[in-house]
Protein backbone atom coordinates (compact mmCIF):
# COMPACT_ATOMS: atom_id res chain seq x y z
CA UNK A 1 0.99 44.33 119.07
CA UNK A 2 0.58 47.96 120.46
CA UNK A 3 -2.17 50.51 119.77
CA UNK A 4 -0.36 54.38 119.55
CA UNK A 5 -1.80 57.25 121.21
CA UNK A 6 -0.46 59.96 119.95
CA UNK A 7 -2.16 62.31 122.39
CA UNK A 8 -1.40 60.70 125.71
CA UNK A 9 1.82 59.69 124.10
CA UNK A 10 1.07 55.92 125.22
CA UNK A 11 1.25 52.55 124.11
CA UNK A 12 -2.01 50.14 124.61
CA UNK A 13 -1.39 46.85 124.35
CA UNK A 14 -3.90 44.75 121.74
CA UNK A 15 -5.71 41.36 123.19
CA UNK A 16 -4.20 39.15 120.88
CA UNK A 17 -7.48 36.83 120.17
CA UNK A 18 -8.44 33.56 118.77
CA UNK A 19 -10.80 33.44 115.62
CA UNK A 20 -12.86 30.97 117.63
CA UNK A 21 -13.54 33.25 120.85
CA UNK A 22 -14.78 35.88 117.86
CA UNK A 23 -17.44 33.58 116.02
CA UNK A 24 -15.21 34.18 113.36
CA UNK A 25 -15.52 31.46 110.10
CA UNK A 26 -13.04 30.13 107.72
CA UNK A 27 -15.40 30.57 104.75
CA UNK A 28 -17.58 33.71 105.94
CA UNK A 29 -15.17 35.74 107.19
CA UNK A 30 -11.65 35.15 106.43
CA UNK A 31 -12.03 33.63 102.81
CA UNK A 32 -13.98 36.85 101.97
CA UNK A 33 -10.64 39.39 103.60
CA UNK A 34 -8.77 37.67 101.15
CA UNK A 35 -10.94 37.44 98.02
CA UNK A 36 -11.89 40.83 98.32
CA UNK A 37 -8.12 41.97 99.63
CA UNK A 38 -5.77 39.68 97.66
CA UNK A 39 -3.06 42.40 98.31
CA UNK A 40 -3.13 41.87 101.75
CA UNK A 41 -0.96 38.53 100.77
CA UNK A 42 1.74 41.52 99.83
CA UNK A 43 1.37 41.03 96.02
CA UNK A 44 -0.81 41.48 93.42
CA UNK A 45 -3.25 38.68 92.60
CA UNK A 46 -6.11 38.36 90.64
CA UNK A 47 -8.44 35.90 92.30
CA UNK A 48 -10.76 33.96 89.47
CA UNK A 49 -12.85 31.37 91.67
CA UNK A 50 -13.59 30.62 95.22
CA UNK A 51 -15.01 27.19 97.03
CA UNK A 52 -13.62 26.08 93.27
CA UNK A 53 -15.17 22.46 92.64
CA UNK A 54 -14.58 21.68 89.12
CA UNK A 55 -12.74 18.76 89.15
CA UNK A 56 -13.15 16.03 87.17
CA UNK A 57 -14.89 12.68 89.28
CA UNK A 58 -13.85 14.29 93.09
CA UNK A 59 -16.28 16.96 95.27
CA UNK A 60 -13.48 18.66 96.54
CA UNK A 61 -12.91 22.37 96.64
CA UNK A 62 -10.13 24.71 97.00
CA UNK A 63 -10.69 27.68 99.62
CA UNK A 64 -9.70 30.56 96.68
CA UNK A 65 -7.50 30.34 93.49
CA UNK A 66 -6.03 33.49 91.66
CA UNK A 67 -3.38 34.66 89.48
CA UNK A 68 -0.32 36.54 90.02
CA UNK A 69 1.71 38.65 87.81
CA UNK A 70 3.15 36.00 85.54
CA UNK A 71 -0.09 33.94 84.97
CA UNK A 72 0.89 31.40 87.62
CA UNK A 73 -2.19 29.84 89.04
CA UNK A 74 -2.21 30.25 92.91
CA UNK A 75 -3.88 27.77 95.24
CA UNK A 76 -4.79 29.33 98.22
CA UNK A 77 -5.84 27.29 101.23
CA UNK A 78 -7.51 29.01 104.37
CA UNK A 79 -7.66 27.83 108.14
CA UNK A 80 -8.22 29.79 111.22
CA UNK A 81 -6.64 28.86 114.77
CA UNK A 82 -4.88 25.84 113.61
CA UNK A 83 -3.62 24.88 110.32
CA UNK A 84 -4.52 21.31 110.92
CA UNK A 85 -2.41 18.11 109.77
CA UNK A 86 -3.60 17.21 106.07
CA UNK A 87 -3.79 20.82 104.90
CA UNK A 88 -0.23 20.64 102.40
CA UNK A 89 -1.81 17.25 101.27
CA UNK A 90 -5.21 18.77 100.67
CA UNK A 91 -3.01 21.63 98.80
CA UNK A 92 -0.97 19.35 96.86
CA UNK A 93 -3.76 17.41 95.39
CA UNK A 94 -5.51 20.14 94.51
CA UNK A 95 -2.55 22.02 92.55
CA UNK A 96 -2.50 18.84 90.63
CA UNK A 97 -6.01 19.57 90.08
CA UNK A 98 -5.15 22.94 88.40
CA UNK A 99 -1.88 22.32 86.61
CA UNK A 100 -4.17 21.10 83.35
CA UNK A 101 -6.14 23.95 83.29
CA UNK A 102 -6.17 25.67 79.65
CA UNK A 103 -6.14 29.32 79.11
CA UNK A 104 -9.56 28.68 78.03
CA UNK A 105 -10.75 27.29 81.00
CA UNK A 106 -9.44 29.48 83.38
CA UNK A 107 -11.27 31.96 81.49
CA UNK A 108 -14.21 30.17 81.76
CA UNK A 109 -13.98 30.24 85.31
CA UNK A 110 -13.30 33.53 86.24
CA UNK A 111 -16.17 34.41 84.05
CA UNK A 112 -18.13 32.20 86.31
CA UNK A 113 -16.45 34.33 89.14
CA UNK A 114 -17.65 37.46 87.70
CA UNK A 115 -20.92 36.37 86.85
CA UNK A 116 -21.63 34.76 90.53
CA UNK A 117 -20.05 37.35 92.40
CA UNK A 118 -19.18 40.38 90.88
CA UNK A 119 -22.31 41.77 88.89
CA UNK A 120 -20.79 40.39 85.87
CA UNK A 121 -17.92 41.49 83.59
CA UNK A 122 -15.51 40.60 80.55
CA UNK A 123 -13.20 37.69 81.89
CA UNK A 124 -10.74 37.96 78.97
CA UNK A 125 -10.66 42.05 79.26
CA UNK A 126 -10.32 41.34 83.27
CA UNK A 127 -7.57 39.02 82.67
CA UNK A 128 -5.96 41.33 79.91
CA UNK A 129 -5.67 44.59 81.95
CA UNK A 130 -4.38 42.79 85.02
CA UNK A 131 -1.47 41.04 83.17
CA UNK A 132 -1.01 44.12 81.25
CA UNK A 133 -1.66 42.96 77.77
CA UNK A 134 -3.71 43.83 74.80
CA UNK A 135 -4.50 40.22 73.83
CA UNK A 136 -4.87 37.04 75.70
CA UNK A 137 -2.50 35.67 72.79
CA UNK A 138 0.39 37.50 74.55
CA UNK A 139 0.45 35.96 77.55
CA UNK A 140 0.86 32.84 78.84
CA UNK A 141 -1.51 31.21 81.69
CA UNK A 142 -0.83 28.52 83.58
CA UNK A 143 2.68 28.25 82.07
CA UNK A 144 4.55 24.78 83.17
CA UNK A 145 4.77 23.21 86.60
CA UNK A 146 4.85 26.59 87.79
CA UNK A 147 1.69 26.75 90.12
CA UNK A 148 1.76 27.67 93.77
CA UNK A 149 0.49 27.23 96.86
CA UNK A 150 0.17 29.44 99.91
CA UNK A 151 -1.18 28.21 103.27
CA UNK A 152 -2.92 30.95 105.55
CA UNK A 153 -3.77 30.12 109.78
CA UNK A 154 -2.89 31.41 113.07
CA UNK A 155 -0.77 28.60 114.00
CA UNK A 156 0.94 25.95 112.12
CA UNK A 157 1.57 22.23 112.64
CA UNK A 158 5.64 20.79 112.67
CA UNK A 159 4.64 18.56 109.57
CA UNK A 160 3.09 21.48 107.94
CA UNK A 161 6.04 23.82 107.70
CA UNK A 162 8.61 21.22 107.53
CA UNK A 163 6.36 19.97 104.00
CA UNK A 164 6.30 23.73 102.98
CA UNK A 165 9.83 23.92 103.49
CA UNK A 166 10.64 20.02 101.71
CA UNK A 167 9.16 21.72 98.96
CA UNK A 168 10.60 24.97 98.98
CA UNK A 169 13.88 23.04 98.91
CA UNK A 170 12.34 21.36 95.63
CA UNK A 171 11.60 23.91 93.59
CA UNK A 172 7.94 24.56 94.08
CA UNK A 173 6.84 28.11 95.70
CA UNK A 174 5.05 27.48 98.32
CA UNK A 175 3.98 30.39 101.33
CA UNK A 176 3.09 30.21 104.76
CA UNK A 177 1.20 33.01 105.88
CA UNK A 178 0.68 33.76 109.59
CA UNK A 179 -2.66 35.93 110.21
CA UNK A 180 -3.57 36.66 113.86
CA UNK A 181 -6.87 38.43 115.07
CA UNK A 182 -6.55 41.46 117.90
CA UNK A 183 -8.90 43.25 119.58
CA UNK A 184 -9.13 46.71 120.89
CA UNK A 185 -12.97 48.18 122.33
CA UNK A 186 -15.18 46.99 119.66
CA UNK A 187 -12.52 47.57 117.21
CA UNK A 188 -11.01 43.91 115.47
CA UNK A 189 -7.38 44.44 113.84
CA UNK A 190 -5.65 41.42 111.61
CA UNK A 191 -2.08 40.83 111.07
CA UNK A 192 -0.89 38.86 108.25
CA UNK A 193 2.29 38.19 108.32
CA UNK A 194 4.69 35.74 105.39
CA UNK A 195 6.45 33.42 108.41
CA UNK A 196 7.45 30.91 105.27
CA UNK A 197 10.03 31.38 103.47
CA UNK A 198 11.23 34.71 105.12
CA UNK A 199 10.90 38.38 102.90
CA UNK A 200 14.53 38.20 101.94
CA UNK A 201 14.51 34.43 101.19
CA UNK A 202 11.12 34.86 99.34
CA UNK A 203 12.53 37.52 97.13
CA UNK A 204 15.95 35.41 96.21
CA UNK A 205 13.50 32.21 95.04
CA UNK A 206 10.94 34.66 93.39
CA UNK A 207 13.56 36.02 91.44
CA UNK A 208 14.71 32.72 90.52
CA UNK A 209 11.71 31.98 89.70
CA UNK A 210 11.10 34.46 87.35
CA UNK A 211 14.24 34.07 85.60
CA UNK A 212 13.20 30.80 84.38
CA UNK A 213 10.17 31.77 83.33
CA UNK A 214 11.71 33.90 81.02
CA UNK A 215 13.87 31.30 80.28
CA UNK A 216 11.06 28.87 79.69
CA UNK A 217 8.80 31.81 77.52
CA UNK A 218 11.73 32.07 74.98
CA UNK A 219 10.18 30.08 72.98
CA UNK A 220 9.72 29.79 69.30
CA UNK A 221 6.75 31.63 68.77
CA UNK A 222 7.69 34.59 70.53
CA UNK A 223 11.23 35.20 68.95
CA UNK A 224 9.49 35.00 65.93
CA UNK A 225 6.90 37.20 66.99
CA UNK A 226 9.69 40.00 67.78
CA UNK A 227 11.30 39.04 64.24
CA UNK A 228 7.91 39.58 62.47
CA UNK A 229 7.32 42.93 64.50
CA UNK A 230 11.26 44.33 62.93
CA UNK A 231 9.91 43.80 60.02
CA UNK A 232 6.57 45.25 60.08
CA UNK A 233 7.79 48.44 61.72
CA UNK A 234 10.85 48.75 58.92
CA UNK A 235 8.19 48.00 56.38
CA UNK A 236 5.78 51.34 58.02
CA UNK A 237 8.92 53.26 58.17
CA UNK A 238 9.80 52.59 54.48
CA UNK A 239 6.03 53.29 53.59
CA UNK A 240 5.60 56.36 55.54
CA UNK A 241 9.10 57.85 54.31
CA UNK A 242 7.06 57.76 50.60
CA UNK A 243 3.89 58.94 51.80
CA UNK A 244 4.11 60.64 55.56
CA UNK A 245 2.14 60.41 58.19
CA UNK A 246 1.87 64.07 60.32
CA UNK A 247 0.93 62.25 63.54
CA UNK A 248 3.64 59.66 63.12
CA UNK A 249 6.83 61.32 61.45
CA UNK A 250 9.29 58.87 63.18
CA UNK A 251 9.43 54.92 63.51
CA UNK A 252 11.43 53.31 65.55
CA UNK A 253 11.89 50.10 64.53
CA UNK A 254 12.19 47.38 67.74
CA UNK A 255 10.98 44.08 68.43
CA UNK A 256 7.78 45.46 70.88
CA UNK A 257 4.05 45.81 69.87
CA UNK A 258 3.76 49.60 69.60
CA UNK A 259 5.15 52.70 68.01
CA UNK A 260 4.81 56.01 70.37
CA UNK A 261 4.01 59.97 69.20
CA UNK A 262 4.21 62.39 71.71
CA UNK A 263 1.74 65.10 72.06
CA UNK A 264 2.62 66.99 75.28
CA UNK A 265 4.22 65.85 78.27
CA UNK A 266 2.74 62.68 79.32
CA UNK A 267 0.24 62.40 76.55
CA UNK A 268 0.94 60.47 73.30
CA UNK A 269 -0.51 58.70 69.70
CA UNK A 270 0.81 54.94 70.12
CA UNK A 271 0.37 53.11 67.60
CA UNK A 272 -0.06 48.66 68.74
CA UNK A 273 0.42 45.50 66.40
CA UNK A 274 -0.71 42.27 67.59
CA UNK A 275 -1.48 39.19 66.09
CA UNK A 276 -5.45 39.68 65.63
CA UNK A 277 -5.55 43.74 65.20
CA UNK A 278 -4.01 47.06 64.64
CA UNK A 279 -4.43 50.00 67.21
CA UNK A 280 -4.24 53.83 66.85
CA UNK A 281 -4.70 55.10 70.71
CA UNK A 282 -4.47 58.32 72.42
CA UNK A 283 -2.88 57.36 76.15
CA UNK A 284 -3.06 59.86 78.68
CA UNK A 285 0.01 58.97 81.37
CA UNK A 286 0.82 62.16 83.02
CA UNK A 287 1.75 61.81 86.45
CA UNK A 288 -0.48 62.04 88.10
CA UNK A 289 -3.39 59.18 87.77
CA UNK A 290 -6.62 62.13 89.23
CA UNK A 291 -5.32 63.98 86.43
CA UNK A 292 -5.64 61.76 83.88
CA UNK A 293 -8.99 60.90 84.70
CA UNK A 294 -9.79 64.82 84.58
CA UNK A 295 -8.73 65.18 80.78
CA UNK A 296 -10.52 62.00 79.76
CA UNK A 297 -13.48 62.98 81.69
CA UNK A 298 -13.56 66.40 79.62
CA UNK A 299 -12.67 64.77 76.43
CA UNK A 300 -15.27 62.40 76.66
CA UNK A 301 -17.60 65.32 77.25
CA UNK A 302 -17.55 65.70 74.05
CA UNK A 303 -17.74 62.35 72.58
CA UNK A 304 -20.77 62.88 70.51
CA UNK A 305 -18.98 65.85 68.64
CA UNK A 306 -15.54 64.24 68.35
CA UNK A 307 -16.63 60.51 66.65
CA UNK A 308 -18.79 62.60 64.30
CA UNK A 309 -15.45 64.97 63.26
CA UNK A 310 -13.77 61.47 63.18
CA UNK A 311 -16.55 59.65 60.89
CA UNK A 312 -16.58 56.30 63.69
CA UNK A 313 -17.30 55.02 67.11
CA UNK A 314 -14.15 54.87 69.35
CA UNK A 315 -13.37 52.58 72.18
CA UNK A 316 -12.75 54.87 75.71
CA UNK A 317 -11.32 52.99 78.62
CA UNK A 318 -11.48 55.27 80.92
CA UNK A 319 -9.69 52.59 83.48
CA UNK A 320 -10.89 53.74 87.06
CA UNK A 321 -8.35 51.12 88.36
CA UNK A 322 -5.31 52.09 86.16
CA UNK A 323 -3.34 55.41 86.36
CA UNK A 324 -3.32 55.35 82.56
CA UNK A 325 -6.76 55.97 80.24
CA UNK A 326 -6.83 55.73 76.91
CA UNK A 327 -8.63 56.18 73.58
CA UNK A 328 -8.52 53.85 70.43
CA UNK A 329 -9.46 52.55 67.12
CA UNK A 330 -8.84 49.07 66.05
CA UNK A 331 -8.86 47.35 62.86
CA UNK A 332 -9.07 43.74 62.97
CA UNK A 333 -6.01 42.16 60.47
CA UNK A 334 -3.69 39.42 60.66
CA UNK A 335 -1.15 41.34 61.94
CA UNK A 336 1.86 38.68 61.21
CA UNK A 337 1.20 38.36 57.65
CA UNK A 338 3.30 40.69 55.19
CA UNK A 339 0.24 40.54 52.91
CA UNK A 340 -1.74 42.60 55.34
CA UNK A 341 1.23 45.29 56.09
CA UNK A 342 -0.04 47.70 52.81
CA UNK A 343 -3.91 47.60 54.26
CA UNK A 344 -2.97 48.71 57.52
CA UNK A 345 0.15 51.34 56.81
CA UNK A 346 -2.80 53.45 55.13
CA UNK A 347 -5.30 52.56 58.17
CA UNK A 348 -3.12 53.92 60.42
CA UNK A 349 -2.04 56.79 58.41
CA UNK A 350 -5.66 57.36 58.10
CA UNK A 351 -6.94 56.89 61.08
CA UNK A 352 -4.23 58.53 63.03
CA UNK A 353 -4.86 61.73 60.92
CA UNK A 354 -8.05 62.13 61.55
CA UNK A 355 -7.89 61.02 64.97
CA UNK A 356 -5.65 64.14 66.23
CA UNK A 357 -7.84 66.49 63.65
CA UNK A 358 -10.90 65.68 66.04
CA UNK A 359 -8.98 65.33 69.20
CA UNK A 360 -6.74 68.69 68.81
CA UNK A 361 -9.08 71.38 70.05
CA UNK A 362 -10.63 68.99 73.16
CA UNK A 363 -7.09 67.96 74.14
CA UNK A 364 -5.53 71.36 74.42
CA UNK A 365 -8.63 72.47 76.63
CA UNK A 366 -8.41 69.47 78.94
CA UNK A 367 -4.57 69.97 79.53
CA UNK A 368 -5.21 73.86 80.22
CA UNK A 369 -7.92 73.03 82.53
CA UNK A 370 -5.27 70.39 84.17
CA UNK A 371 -2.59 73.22 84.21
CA UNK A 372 -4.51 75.81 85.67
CA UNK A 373 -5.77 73.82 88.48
CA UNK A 374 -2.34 72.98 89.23
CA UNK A 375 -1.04 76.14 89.47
């Protein structure tokens, strides 16, 4: 690996180094990269516990277990110079471990996580914004046999990657990550490179992968959940053709959770059915995510002014992480059951109304102030 000098037009070459030589730990040093750098693994991953021990009659630990995207757990086992023999054994066992955790309990212990390590936080909200959801009840965690396992060292043993491989060959995902320490001055540089399966293999057996977990998730619950959500939004549609609703003069009637409104470009009223609540929220998605956060900061200037216009508290999520912020009300309802559909058509009606009423005049300011700036 080179360093570039752009002003002596030069390449340096970097000592390549070994973690020993740099008093570098396993634990200390490169378990904390990766819990507080999951990306660096070249996807997103939401780690829940580290030096995880809670298994049932053993004292072993796994280095770090996350999440991805599809609510696979991940095992993630660390080593520096050498990978060692009994690593994809160690990794094996404790997948096993894992593959009975509920959705409760992995809750549980990413709460512990958060509480231990991160000054705290709402597991279940944590959980919900990084799968993208508005409900832990629309997701599944843990799904299957579908856990992984990636392995991260500097070097690895024959038997190592040939078991990595046996299992690739099986069915179960299973990474090899190469991460080598260089030096330059006083400066330390790490490369992390996937050695196991390649990029372009990786992304074949991912996408397999994800095709049957669709397969797998087409299960009864959820086709009935998009059959009850046609008939909820045909039911609004019918019920706000008698009696209108300004914000919401059109319904499109689909099989997702939520009904949009526009307001101006990249601003909109959505209104969101789930199982346990109905949502009227104002999302701000221009663009540009600074933005965003510049019109919800203003709005929520005035906070104290628009809940009063609006008669109720409303929930702001700001979402420093997110591009997106919103603004909501919620009524708790048992959004599947017909019974309900009457209660909440005039909620939403309602509360829609008089959300844009106090909104308007705040919302037009923040979007001139946006404009303005731009130009």
């Amino acid at each position: 690996m080179f360093r570039v000098d752009l002003n002596q037009n030069r390449l340096s070459r970097l000592s390549q180094k070994r973690f020993s030589e740099l008093n570098l730990r396993e634990r200390d040093h490169l378990q904390e990269w990766l819990a507080n750098q999951p990306d660096a693994l070249g996807e997103e991953l939401l780690i829940i516990q580290k030096e995880f021990d809670g298994f049932d009659e053993t004292r072993e630990r796994l280095d770090l277990l996350a999440l991805d995207k599809d609510g696979n757990l991940v095992v993630i086992e660390n080593k520096l110079d050498d990978s060692g023999r009994d690593v994809t054994w160690q990794a094996l066992k404790y997948t096993a471990y894992v593959s009975g955790l509920t959705k409760t309990q992995i809750v549980d212990i990413y709460q512990q996580y958060l509480d231990r390590y991160a000054g705290g936080g709402n597991a279940a909200v944590r959980i919900c914004e990084f799968m993208e959801v508005e409900e832990l009840e629309e997701t599944v965690l843990n799904p299957g046999n579908d856990q992984r396992m990636i392995f991260i060292a500097a070097n690895f043993r024959r038997e190592v990657t040939a078991t990595v491989l046996w299992l690739l060959s099986r069915g179960i995902r299973a990474q090899c990550f190469k991460v080598t320490p260089y030096a330059f001055g006083d400066e330390l540089m790490v490369d992390i490179q996937q050695i196991i399966p390649t990029p372009e293999a990786a992304d074949f057996m991912i996408g397999m992968a994800a095709k049957d977990i669709q397969e797998n998730s087409e299960k009864t619950a959820q086709r009935r959940s998009h059959q009850v959500r046609r008939e909820f939004w045909t039911n609004l549609k019918e019920a706000f053709a008698q009696t209108p609703c300004p914000v919401f003069p059109t319904i499109t009637v689909t099989k997702d959770n939520w009904n949009i409104s526009p307001v101006v470009a990249g601003t909109h009223y959505d209104i969101v059915l789930t199982q346990k609540a109905a949502f009227v929220k104002l999302s701000l998605e221009r663009p540009a995510a600074a933005e965003n956060k510049a019109i919800f900061d203003h709005i929520h200037s005035h906070r104290e002014e628009i809940e009063a216009d609006f008669g109720a508290a409303l929930d702001w999520r700001r979402l420093p992480q997110n591009k997106v912020s919103r603004i909501e009300a919620s009524l708790p309802c048992d959004g599947f059951n017909p019974d309900s559909w009457p209660e909440v058509h005039d909620w939403i009606r309602e509360t829609s109304t008089k959300m844009a009423a106090a909104m308007e005049k705040h919302l037009n300011e923040a979007i001139g102030l946006a404009r303005s700036h731009d130009e």
